[in-house]
Protein backbone atom coordinates (compact mmCIF):
# COMPACT_ATOMS: atom_id res chain seq x y z
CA UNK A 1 -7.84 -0.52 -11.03
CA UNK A 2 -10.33 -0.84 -8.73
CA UNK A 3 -12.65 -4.00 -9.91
CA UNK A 4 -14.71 -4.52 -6.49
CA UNK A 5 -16.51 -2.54 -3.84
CA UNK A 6 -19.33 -2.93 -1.05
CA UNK A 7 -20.09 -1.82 2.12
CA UNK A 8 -21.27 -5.04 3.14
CA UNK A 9 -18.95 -7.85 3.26
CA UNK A 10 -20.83 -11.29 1.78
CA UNK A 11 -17.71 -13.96 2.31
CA UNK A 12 -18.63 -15.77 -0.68
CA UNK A 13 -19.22 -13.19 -3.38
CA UNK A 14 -15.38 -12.72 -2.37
CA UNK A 15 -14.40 -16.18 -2.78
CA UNK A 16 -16.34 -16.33 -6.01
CA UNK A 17 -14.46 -13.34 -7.10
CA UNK A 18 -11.27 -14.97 -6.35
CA UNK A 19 -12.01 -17.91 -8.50
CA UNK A 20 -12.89 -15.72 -11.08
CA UNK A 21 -9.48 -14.14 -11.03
CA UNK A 22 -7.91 -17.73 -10.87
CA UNK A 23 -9.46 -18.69 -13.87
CA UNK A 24 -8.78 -15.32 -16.08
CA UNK A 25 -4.92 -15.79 -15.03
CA UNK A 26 -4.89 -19.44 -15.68
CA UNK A 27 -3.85 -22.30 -13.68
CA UNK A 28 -0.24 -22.42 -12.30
CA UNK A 29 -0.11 -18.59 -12.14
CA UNK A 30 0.99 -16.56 -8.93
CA UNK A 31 -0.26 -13.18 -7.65
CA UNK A 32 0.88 -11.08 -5.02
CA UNK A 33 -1.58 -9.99 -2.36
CA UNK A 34 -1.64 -7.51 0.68
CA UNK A 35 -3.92 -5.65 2.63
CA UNK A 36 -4.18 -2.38 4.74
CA UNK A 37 -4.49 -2.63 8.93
CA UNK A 38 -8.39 -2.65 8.99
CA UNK A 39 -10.16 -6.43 10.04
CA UNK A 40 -12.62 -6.37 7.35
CA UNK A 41 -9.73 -6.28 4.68
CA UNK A 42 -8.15 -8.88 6.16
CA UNK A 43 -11.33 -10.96 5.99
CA UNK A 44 -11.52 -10.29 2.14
CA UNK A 45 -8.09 -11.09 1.63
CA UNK A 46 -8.46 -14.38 3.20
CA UNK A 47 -11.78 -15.57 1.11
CA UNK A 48 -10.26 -14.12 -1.93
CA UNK A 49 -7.34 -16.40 -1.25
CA UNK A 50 -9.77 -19.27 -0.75
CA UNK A 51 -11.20 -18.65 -4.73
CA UNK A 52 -7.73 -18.17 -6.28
CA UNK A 53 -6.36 -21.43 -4.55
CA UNK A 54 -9.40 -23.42 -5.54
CA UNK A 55 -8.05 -22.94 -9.22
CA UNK A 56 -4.23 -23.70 -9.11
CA UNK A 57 -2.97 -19.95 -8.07
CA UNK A 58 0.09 -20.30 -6.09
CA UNK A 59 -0.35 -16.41 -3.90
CA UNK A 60 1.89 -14.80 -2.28
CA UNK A 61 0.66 -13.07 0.67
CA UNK A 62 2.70 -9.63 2.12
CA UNK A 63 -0.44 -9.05 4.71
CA UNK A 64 -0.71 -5.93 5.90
CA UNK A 65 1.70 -3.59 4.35
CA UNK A 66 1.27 -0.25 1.99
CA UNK A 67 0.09 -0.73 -1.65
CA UNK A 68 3.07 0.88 -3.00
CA UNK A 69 4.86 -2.22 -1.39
CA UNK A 70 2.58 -4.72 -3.23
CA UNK A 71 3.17 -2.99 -6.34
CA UNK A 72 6.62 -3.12 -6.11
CA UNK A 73 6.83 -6.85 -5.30
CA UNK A 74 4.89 -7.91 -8.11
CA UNK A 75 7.16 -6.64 -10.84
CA UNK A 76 10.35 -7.64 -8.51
CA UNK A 77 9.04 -11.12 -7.88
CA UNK A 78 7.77 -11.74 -11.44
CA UNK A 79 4.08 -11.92 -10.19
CA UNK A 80 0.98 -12.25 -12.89
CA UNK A 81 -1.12 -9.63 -11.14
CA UNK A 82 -1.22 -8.36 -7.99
CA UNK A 83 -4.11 -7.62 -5.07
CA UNK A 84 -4.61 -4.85 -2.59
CA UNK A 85 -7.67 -4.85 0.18
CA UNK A 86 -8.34 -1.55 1.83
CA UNK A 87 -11.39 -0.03 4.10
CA UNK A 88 -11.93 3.76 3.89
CA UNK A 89 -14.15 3.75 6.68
CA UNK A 90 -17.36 3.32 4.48
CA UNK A 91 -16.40 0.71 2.14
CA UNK A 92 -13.58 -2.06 1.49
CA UNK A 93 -12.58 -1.95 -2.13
CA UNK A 94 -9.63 -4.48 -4.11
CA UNK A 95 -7.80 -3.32 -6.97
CA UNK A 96 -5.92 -5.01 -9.30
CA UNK A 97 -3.13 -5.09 -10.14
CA UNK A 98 -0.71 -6.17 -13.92
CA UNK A 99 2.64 -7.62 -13.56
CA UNK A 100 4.57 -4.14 -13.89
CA UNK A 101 2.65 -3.40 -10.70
CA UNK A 102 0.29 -0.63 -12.27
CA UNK A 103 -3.31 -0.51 -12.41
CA UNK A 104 -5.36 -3.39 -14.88
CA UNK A 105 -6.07 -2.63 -18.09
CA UNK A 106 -9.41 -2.12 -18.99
CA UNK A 107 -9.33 -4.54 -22.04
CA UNK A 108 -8.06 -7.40 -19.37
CA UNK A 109 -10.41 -5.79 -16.56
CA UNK A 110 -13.01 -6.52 -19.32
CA UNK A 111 -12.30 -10.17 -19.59
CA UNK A 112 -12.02 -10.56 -16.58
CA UNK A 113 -15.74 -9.48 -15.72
CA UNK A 114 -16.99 -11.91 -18.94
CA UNK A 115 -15.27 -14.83 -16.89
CA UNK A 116 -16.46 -13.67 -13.44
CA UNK A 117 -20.44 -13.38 -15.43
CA UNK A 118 -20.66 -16.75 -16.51
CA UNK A 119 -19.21 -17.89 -13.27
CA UNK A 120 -17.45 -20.72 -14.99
CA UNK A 121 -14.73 -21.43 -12.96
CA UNK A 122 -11.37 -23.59 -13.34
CA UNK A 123 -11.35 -26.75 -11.21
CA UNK A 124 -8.73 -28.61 -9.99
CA UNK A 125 -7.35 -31.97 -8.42
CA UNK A 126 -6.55 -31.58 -4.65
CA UNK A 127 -3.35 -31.99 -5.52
CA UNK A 128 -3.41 -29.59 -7.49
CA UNK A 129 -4.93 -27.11 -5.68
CA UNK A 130 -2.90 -23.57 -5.13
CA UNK A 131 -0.95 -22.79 -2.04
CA UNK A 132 -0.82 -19.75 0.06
CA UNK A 133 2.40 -18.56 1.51
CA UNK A 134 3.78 -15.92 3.13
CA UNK A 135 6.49 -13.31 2.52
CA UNK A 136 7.79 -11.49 5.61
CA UNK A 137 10.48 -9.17 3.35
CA UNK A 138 8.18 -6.59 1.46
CA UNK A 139 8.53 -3.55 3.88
CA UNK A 140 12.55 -4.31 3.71
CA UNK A 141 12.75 -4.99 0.35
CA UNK A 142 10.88 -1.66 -0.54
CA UNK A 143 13.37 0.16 2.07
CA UNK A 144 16.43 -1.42 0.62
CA UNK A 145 15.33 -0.53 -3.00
CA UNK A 146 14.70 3.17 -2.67
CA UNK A 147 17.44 3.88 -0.33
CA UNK A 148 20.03 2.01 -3.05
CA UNK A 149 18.68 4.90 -5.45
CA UNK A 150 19.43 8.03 -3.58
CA UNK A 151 22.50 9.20 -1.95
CA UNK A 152 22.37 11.46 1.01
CA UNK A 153 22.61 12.42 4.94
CA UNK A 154 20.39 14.96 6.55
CA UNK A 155 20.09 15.70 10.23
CA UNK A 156 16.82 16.86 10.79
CA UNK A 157 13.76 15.77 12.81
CA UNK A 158 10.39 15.16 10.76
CA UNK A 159 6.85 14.66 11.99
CA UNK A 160 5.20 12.06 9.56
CA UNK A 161 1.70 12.30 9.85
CA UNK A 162 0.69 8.26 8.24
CA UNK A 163 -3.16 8.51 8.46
CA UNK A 164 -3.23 5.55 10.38
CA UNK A 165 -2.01 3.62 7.63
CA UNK A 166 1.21 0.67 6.88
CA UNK A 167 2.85 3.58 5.78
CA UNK A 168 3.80 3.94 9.16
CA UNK A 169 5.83 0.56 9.09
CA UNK A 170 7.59 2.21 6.08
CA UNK A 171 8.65 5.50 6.86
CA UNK A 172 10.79 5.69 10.01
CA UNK A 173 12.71 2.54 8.91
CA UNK A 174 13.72 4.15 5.57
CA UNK A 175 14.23 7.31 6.74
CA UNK A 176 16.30 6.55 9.09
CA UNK A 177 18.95 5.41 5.92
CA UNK A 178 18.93 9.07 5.39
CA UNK A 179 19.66 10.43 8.92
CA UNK A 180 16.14 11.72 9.26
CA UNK A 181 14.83 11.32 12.79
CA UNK A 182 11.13 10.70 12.58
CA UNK A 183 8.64 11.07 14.92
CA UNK A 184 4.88 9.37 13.93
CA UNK A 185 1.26 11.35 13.83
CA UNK A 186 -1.30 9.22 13.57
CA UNK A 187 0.78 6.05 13.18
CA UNK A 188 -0.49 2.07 12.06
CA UNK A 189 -3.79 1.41 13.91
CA UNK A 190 -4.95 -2.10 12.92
CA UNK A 191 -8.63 -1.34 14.04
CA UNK A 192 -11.65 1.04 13.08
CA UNK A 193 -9.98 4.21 14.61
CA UNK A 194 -9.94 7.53 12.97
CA UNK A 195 -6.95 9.26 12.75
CA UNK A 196 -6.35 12.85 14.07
CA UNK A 197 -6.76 16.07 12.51
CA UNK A 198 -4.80 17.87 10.52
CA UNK A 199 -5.18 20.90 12.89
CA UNK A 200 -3.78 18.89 15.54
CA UNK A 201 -1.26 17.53 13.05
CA UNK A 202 -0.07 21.46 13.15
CA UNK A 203 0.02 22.20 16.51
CA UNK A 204 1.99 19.37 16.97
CA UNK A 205 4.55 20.63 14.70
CA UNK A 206 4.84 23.37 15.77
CA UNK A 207 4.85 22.82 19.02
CA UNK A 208 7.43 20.79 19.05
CA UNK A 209 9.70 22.44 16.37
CA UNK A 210 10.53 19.67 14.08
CA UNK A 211 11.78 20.54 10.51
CA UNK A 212 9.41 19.63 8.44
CA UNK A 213 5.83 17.67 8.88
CA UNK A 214 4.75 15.34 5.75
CA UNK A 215 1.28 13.97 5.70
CA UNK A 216 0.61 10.57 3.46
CA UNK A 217 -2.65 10.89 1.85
CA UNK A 218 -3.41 9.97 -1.59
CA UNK A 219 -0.62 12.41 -2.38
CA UNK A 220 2.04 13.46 -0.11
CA UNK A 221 1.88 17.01 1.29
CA UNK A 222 4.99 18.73 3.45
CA UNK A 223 4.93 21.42 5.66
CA UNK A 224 7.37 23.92 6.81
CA UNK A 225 8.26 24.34 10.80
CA UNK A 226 6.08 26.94 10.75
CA UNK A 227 2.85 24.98 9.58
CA UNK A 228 2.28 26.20 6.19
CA UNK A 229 2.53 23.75 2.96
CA UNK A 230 5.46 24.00 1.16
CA UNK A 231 5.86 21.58 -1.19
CA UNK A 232 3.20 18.77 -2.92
CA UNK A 233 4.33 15.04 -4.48
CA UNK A 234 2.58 12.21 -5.39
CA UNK A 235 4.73 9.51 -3.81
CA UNK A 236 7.40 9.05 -1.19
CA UNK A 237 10.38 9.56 -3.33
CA UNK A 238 8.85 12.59 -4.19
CA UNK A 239 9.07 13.76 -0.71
CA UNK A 240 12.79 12.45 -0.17
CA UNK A 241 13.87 14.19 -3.03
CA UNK A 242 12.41 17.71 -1.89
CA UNK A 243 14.21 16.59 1.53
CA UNK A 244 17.91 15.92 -0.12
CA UNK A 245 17.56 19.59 -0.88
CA UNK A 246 16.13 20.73 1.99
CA UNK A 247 18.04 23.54 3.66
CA UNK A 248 16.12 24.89 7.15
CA UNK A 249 16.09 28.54 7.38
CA UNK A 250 13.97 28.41 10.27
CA UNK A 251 11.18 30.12 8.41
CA UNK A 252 9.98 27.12 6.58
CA UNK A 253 12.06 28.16 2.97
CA UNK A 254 13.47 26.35 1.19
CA UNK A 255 16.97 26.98 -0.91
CA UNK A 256 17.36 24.41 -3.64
């Protein structure tokens, strides 16, 4: 759920946010954060951590990696929410996140906006205050996890097209399990840049006569050798499903 958004960044709006998160989870608590490659998320991370450590909350921080990964950390670590920072080039947003990794509810999305409103925050002894760490292991955790699931080997080159995105610190690694030889498009910027187009995306693939092409967006498109879409998923296990069945006829079919 998303439960903030601006186009302006004000430092301590976000560190009064994160106390007002601290004090709806309750002193003692732990939440997992992590951010997307753009400086301005970063930023918001960082006060936000400032808020939830000023009441007790022990984060853990995955920086800048996918949300999918922070998702799946929180219900594998036992986390009591979870936070992801991201910039679309207008505005940075956060959503939240419950300890099965899905979005908030909006009954405890609710509370949480009473607490935030009467900005009365929980305070804390210094020694008591929350620590920030760091965990290095999401992006191989993530990889270890799906690839444990599904069984396969195919030899095929694939041009992954990751919007500029930490996807791109997700997919050649876990591919690779799978035999797939993966070339980036648009691969992890950590600045303002905007990534290519999707025209170029195509000429690219066909130029150089991979397999497939799959494009991350919000959902996860894949294209045949010859350009045209050929299959739609929401997620990335969606798309390494559709390629453990893959057969290339050189036409861009595929025989399931």
């Amino acid at each position: 759920m998303k439960i903030h958004a601006a186009n302006e960044y004000d430092p301590r709006e976000c560190v009064d946010l994160g106390a007002a998160i601290g004090t709806w989870l309750g002193t003692e608590s732990m939440i997992m954060t992590g951010t997307d490659g753009k400086p301005i998320s970063r930023l918001v991370r960082r006060a936000l951590t400032v808020g939830l450590a000023s009441t007790g909350i022990t984060v853990l921080d995955l920086r800048m990696v996918p949300d999918v990964v922070v998702k799946f950390e929180i219900k594998r670590q036992g986390m009591g929410a979870g936070l992801y920072v991201s910039y679309d080039g207008t505005e940075f947003s956060i959503r939240l996140y419950n300890s099965d990794g899905e979005s908030m509810e909006e009954e405890k999305a609710r509370q949480l906006r009473e607490v935030r409103a009467h900005k009365k925050y929980l305070k804390v002894s210094i020694p008591n205050l929350g620590t920030i760490l760091y965990y290095p292991n999401g992006i191989e955790d993530y990889i270890d996890s799906l690839s444990s699931e599904l069984s396969f080997r195919k030899n095929i080159s694939v041009l992954a097209d990751c919007q500029s995105t930490p996807i791109a610190a997700v997919i050649p690694g876990l591919f690779e399990r799978f035999g797939i030889k993966t070339t980036l498009f648009n691969g992890l910027v950590s600045g303002y840049g905007t990534p290519k187009p999707k025209e170029e995306f195509i000429q690219s693939l066909k130029r150089e006569r991979y397999n497939l092409g799959i494009r991350f967006l919000e959902h996860v498109e894949i294209y045949g050798s010859d350009g045209t879409v050929i299959d739609e998923g929401r997620s990335i296990s969606d798309a390494l499903l559709f390629i453990k069945e893959y057969k290339d006829e050189g036409n861009g079919r595929v025989i399931r």
